[in-house]
PDB file of N, CA and C in Angstrom:
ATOM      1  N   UNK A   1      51.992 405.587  27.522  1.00  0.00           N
ATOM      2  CA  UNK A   1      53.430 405.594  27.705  1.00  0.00           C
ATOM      3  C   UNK A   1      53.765 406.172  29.082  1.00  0.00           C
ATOM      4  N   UNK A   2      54.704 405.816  30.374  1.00  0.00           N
ATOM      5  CA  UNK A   2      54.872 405.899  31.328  1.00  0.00           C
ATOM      6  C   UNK A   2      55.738 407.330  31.136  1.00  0.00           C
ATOM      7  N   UNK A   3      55.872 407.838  31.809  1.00  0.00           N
ATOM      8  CA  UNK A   3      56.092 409.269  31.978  1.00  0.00           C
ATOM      9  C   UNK A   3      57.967 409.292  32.763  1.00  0.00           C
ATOM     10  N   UNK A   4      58.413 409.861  31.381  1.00  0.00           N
ATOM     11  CA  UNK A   4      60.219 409.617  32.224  1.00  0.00           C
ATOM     12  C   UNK A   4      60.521 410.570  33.114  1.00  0.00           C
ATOM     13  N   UNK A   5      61.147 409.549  34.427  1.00  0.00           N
ATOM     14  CA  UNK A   5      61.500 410.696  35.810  1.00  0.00           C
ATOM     15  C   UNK A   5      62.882 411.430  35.025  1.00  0.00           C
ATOM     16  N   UNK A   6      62.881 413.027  36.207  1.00  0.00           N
ATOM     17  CA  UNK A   6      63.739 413.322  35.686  1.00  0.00           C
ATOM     18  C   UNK A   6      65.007 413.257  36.675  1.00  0.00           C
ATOM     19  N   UNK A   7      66.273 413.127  36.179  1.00  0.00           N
ATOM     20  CA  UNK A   7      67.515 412.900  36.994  1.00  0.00           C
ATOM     21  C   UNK A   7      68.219 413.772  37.230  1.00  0.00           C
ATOM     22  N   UNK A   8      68.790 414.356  38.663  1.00  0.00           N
ATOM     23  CA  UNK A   8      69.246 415.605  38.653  1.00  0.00           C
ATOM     24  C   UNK A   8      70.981 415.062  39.388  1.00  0.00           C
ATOM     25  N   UNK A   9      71.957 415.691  39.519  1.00  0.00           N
ATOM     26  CA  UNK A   9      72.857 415.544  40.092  1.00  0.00           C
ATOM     27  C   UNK A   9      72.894 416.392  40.791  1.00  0.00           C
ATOM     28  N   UNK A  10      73.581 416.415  42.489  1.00  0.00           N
ATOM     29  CA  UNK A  10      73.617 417.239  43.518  1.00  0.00           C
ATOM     30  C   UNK A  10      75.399 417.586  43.630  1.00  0.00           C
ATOM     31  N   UNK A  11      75.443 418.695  43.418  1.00  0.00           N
ATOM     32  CA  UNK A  11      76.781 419.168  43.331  1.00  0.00           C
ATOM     33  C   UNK A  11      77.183 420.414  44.118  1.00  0.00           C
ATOM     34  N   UNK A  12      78.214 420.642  44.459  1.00  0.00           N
ATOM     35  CA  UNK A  12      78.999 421.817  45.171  1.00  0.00           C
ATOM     36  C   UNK A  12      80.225 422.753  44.456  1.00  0.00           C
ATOM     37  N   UNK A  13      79.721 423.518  43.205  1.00  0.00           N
ATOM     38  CA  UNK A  13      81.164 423.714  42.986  1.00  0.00           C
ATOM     39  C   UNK A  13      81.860 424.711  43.428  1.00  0.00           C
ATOM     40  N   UNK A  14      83.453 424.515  43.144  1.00  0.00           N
ATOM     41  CA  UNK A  14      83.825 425.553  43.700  1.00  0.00           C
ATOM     42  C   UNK A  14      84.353 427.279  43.525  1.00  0.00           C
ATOM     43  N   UNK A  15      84.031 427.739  44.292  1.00  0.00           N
ATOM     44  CA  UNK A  15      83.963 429.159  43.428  1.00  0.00           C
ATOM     45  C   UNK A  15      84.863 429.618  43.037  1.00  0.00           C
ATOM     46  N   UNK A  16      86.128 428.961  43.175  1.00  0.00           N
ATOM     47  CA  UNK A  16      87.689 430.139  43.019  1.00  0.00           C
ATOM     48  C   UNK A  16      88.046 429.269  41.949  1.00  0.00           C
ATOM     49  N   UNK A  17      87.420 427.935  41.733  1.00  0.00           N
ATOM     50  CA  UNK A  17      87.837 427.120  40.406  1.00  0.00           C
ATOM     51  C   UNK A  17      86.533 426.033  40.225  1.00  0.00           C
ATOM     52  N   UNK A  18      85.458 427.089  39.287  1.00  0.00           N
ATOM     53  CA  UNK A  18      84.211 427.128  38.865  1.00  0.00           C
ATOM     54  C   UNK A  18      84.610 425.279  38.136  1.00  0.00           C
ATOM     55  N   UNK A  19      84.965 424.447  37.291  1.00  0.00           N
ATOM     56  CA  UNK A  19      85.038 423.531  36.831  1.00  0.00           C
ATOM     57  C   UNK A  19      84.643 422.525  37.872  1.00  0.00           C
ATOM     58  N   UNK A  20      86.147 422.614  39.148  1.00  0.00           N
ATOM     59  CA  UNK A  20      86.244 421.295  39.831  1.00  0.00           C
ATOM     60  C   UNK A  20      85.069 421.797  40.986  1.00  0.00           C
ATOM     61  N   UNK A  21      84.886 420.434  41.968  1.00  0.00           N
ATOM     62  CA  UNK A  21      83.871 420.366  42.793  1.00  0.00           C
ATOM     63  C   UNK A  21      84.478 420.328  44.378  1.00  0.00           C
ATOM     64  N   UNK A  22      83.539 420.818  45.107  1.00  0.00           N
ATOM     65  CA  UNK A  22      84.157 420.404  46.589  1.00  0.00           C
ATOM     66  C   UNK A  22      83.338 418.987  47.069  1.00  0.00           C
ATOM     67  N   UNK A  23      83.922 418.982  47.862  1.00  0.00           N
ATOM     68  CA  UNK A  23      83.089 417.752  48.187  1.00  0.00           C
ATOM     69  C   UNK A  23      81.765 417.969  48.939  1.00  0.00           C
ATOM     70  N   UNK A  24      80.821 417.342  48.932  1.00  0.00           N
ATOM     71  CA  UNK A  24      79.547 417.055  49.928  1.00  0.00           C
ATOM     72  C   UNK A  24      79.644 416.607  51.239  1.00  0.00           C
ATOM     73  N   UNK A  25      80.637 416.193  51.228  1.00  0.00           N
ATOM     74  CA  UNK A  25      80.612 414.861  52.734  1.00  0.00           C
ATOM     75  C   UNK A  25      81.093 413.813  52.791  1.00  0.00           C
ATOM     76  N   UNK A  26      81.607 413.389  53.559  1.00  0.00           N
ATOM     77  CA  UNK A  26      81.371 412.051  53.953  1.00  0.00           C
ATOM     78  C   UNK A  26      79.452 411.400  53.588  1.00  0.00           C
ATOM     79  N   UNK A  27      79.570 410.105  53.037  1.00  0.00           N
ATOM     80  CA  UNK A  27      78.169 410.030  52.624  1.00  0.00           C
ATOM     81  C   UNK A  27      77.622 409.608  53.938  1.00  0.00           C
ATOM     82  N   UNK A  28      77.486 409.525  55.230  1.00  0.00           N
ATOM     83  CA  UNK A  28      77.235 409.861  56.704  1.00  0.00           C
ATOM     84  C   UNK A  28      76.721 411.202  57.198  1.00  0.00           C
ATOM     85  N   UNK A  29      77.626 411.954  56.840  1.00  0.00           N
ATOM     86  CA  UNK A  29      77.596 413.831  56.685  1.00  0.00           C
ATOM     87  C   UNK A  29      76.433 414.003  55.576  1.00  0.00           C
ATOM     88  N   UNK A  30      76.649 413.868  54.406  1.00  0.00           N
ATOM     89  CA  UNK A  30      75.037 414.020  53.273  1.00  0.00           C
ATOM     90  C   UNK A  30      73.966 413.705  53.783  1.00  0.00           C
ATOM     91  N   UNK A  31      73.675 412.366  54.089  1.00  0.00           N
ATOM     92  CA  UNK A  31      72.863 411.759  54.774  1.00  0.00           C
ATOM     93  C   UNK A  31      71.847 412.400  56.179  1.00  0.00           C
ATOM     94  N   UNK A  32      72.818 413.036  56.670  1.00  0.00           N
ATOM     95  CA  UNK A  32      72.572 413.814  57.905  1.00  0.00           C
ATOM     96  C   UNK A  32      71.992 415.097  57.370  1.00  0.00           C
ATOM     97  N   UNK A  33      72.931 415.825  56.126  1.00  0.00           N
ATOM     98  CA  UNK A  33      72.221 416.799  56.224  1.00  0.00           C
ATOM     99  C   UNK A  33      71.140 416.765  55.639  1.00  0.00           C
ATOM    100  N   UNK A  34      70.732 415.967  54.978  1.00  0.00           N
ATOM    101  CA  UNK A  34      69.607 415.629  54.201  1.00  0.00           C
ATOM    102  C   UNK A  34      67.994 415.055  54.817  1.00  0.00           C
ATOM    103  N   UNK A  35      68.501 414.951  56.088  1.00  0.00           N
ATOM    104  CA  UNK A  35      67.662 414.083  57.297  1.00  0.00           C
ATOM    105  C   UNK A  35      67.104 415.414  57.388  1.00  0.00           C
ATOM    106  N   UNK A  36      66.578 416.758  57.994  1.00  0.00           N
ATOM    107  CA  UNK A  36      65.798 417.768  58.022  1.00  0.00           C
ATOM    108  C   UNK A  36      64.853 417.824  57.330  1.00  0.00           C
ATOM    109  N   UNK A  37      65.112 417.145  55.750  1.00  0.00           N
ATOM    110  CA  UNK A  37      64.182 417.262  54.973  1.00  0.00           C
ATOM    111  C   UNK A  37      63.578 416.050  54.727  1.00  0.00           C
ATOM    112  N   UNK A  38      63.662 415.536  55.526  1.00  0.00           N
ATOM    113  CA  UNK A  38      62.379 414.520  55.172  1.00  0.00           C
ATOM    114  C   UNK A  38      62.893 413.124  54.616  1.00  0.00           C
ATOM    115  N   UNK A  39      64.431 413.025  54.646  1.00  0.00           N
ATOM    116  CA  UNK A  39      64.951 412.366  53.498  1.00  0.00           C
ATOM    117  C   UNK A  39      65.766 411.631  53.999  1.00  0.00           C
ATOM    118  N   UNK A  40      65.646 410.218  54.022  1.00  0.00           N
ATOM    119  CA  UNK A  40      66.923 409.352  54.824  1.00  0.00           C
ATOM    120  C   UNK A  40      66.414 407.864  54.042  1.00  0.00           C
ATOM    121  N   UNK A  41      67.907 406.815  54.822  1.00  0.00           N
ATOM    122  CA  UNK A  41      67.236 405.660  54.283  1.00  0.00           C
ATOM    123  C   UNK A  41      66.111 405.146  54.763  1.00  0.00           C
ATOM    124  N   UNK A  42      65.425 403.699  54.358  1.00  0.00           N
ATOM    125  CA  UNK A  42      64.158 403.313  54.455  1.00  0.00           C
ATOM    126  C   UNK A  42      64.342 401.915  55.097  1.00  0.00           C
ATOM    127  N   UNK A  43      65.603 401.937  55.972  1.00  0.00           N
ATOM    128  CA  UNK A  43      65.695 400.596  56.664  1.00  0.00           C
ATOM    129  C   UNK A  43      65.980 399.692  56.279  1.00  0.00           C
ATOM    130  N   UNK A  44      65.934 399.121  54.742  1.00  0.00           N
ATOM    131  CA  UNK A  44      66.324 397.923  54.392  1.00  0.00           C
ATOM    132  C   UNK A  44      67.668 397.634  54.265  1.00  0.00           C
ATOM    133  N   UNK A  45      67.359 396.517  53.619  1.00  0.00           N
ATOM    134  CA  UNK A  45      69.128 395.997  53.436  1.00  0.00           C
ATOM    135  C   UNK A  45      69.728 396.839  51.977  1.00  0.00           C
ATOM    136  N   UNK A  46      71.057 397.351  52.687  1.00  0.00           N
ATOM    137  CA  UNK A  46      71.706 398.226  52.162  1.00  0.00           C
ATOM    138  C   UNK A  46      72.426 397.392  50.620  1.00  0.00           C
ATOM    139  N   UNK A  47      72.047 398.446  49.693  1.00  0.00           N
ATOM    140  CA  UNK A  47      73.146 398.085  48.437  1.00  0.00           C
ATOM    141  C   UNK A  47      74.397 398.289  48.768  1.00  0.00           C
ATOM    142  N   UNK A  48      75.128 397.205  48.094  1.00  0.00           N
ATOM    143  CA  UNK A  48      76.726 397.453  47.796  1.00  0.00           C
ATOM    144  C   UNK A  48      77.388 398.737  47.478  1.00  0.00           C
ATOM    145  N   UNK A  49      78.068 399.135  47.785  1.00  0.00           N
ATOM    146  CA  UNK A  49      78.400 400.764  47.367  1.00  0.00           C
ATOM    147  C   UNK A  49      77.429 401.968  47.155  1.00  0.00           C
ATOM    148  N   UNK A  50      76.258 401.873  47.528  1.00  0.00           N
ATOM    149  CA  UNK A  50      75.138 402.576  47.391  1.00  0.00           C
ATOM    150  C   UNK A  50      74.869 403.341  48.285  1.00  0.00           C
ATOM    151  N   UNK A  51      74.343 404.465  48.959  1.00  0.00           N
ATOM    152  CA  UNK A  51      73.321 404.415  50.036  1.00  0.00           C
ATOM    153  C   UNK A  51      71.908 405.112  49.986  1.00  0.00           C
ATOM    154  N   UNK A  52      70.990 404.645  49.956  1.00  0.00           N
ATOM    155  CA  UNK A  52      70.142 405.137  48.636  1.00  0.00           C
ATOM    156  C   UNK A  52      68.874 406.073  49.857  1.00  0.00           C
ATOM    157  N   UNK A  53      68.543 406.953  49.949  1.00  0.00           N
ATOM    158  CA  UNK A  53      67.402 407.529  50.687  1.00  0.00           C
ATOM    159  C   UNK A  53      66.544 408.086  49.208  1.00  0.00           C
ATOM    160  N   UNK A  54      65.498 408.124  50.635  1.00  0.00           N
ATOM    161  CA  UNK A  54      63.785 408.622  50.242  1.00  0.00           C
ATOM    162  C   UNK A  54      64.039 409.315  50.898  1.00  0.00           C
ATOM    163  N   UNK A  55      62.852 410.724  50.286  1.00  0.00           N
ATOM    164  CA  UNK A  55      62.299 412.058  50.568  1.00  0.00           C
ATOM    165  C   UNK A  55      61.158 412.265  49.763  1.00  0.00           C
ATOM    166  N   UNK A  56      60.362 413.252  50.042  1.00  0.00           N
ATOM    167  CA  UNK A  56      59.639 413.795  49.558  1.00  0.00           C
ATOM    168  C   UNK A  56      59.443 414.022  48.068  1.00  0.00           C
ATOM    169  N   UNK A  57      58.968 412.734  47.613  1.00  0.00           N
ATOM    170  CA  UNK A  57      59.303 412.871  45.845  1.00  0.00           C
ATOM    171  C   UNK A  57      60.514 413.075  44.922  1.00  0.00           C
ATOM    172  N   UNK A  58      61.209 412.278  46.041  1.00  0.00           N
ATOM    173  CA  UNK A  58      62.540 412.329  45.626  1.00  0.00           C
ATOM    174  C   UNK A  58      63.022 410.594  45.930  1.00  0.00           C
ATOM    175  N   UNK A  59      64.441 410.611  44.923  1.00  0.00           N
ATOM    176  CA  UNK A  59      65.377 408.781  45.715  1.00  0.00           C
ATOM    177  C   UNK A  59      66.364 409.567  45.816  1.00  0.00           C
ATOM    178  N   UNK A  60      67.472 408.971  46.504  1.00  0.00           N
ATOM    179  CA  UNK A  60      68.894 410.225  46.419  1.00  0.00           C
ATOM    180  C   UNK A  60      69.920 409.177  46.668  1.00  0.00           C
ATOM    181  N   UNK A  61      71.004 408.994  45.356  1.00  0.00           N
ATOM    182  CA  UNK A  61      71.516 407.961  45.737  1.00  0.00           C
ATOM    183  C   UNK A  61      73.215 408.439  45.986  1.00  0.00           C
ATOM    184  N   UNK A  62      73.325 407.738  46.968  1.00  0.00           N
ATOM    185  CA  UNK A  62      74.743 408.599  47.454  1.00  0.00           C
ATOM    186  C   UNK A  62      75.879 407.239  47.603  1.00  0.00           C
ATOM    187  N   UNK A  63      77.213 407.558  46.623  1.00  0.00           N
ATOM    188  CA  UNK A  63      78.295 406.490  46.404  1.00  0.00           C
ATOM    189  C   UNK A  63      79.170 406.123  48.065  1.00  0.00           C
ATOM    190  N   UNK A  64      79.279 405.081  48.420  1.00  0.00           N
ATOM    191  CA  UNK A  64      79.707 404.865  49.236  1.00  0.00           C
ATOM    192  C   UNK A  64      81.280 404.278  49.461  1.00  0.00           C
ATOM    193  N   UNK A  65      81.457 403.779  48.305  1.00  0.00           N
ATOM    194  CA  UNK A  65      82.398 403.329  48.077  1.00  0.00           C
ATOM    195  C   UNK A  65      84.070 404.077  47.934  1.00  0.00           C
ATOM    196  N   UNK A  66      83.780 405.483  48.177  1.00  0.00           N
ATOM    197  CA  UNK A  66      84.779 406.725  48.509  1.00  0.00           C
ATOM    198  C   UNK A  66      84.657 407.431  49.885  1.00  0.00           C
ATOM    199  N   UNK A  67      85.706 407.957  50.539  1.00  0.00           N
ATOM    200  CA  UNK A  67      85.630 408.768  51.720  1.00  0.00           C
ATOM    201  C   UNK A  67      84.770 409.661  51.791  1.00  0.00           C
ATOM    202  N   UNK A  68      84.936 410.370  50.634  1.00  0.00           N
ATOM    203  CA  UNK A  68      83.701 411.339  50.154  1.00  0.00           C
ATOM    204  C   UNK A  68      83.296 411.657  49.247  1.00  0.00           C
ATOM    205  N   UNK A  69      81.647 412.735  49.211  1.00  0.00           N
ATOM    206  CA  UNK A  69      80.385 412.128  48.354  1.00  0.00           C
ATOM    207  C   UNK A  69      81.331 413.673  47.375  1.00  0.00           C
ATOM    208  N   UNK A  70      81.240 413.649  46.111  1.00  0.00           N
ATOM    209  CA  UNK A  70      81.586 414.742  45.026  1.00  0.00           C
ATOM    210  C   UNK A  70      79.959 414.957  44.458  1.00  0.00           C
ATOM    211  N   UNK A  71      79.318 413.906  44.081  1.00  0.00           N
ATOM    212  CA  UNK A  71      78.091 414.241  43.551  1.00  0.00           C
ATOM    213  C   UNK A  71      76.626 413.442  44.316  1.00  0.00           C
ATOM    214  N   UNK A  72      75.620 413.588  44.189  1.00  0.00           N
ATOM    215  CA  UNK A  72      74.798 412.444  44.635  1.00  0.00           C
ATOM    216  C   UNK A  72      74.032 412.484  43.315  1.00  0.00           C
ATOM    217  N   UNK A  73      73.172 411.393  43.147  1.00  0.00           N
ATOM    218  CA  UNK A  73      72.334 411.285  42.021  1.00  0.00           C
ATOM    219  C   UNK A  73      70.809 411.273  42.446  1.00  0.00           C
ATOM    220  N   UNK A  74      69.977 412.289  42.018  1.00  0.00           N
ATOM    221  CA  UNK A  74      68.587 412.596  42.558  1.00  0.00           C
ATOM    222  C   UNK A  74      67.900 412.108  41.527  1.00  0.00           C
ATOM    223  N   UNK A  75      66.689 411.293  41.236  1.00  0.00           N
ATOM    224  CA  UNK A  75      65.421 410.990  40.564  1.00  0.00           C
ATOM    225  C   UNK A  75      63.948 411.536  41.226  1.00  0.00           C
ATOM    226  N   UNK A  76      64.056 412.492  40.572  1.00  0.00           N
ATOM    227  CA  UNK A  76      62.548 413.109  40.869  1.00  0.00           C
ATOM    228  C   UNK A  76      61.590 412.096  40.534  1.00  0.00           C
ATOM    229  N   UNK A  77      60.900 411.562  41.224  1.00  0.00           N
ATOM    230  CA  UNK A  77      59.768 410.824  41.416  1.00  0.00           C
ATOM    231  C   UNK A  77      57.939 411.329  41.433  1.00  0.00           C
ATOM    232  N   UNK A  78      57.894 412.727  42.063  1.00  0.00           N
ATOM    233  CA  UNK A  78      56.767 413.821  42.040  1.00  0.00           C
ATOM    234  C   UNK A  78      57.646 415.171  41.987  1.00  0.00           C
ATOM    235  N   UNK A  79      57.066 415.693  41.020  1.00  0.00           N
ATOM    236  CA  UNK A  79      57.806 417.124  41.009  1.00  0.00           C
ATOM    237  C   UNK A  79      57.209 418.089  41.632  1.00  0.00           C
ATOM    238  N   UNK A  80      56.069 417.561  42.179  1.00  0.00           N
ATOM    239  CA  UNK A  80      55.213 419.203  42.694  1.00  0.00           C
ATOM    240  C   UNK A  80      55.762 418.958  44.738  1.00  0.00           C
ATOM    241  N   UNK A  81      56.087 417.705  44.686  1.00  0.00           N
ATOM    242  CA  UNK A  81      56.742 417.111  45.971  1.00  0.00           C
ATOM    243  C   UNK A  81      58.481 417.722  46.158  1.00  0.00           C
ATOM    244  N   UNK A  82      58.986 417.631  45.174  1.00  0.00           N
ATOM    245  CA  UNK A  82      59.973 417.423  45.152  1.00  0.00           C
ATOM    246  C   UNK A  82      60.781 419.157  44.918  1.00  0.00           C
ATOM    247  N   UNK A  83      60.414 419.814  44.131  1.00  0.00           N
ATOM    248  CA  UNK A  83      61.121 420.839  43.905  1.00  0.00           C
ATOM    249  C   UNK A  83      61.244 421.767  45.035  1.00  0.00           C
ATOM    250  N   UNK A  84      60.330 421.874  46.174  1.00  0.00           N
ATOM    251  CA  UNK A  84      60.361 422.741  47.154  1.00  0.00           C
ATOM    252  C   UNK A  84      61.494 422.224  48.493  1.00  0.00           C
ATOM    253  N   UNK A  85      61.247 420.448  48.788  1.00  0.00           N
ATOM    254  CA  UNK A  85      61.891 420.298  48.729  1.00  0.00           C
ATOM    255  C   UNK A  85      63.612 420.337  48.466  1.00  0.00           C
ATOM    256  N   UNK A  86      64.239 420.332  47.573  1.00  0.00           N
ATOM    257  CA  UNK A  86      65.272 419.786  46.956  1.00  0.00           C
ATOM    258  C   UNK A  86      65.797 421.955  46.925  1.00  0.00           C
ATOM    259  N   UNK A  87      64.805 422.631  46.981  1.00  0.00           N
ATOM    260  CA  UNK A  87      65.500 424.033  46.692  1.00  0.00           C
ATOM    261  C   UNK A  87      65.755 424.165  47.733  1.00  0.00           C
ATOM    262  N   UNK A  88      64.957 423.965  49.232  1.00  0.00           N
ATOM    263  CA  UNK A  88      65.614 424.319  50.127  1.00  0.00           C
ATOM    264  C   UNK A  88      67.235 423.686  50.579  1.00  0.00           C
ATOM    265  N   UNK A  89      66.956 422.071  50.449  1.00  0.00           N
ATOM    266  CA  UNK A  89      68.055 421.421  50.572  1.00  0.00           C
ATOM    267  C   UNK A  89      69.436 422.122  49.857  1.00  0.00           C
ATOM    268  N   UNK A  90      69.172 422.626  48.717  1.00  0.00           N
ATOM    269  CA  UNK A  90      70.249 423.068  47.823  1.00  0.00           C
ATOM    270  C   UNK A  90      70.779 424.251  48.893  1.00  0.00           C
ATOM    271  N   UNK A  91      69.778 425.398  49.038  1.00  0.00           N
ATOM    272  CA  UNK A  91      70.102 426.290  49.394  1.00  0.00           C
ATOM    273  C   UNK A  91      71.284 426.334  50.835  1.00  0.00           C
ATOM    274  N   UNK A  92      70.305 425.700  51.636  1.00  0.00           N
ATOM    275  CA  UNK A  92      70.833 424.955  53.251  1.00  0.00           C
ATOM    276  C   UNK A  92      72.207 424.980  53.365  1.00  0.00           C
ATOM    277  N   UNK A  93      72.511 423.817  52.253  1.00  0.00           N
ATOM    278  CA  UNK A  93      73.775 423.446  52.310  1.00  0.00           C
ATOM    279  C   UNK A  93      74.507 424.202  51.072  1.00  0.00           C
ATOM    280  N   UNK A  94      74.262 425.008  50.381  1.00  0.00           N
ATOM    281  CA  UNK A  94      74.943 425.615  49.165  1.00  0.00           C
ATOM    282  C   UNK A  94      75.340 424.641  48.108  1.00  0.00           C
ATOM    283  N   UNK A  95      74.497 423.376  47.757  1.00  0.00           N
ATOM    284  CA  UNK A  95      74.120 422.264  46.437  1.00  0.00           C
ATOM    285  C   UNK A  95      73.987 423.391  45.491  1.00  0.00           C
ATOM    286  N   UNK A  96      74.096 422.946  43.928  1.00  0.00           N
ATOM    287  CA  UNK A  96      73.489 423.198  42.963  1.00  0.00           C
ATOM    288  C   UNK A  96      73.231 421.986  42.354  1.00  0.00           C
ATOM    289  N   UNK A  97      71.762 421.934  41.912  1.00  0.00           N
ATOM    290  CA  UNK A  97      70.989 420.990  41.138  1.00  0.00           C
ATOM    291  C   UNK A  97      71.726 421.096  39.459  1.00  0.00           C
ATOM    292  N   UNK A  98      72.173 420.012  39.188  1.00  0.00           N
ATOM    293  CA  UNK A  98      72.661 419.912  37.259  1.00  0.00           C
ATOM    294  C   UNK A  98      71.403 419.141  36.433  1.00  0.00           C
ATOM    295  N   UNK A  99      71.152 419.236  35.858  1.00  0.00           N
ATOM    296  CA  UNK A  99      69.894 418.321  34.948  1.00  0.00           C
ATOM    297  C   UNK A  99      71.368 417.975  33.907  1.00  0.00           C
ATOM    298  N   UNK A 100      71.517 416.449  33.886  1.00  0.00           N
ATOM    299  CA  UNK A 100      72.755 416.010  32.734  1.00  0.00           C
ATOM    300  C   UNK A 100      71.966 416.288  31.896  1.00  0.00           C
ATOM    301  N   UNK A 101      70.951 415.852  31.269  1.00  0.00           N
ATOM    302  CA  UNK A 101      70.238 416.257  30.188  1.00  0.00           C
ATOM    303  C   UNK A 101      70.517 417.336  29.140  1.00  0.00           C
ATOM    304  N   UNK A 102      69.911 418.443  30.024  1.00  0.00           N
ATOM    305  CA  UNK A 102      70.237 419.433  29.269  1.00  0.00           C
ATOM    306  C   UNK A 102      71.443 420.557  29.769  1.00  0.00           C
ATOM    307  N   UNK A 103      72.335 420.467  30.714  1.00  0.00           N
ATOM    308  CA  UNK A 103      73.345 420.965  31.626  1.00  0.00           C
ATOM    309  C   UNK A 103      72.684 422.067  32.115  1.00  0.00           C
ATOM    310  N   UNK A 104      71.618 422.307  32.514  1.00  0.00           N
ATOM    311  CA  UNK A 104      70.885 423.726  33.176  1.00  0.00           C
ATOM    312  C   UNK A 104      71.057 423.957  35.420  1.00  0.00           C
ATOM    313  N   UNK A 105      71.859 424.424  35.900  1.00  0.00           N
ATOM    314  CA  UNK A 105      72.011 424.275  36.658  1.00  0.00           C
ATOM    315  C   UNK A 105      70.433 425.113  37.801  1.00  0.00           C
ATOM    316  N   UNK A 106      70.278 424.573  38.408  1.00  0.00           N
ATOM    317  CA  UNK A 106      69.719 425.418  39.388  1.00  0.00           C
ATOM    318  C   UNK A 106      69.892 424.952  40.812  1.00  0.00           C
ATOM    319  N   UNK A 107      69.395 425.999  41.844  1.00  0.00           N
ATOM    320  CA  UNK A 107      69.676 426.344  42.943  1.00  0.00           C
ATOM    321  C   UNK A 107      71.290 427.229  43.920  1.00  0.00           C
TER     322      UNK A 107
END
């Protein structure tokens, strides 16, 4: 049986009103900041409302179809790749990682 990736959401919330979110960026701005780590697109032809980068045991898919990004959607692909990764990224930019799964936030 193939082994299920796990899906994380990349979020910012905000501290004076813990519920709602700030935004990430412009998905241009995400993109950029996400470029340090290893993590950008892969040249091809772009999805419709999508903009999808690779990193380091990571996909990171960021909505394009708004001015700006509220969440991105991460699929861990290698986790021993990916978590060192993805903590610094969090940290960098002040992300917190959500697992929908089980709602456990980290970073």
């Amino acid at each position: 049986m193939a082994k299920k990736r796990r899906r994380l959401v990349l979020q910012r919330p905000d501290p004076d009103n813990p519920p709602a979110l700030l935004s990430l960026g412009k998905p241009a701005d995400v993109a950029e900041a996400m470029a340090p780590y290893n993590t950008a697109p892969d040249g091809g032809t772009k999805s419709l409302g999508t903009l999808i980068l690779y990193g380091p045991g990571i996909t990171v898919e960021l909505p394009t179809s708004a001015p700006q990004v509220n969440q991105a959607m991460v699929t861990v692909v290698d986790e021993e790749s990916a978590w060192p990764v993805l903590s610094r990224m969090c940290k960098a930019n002040d992300w917190k990682m959500i697992d929908p799964d089980t709602g456990r936030s980290f970073g």
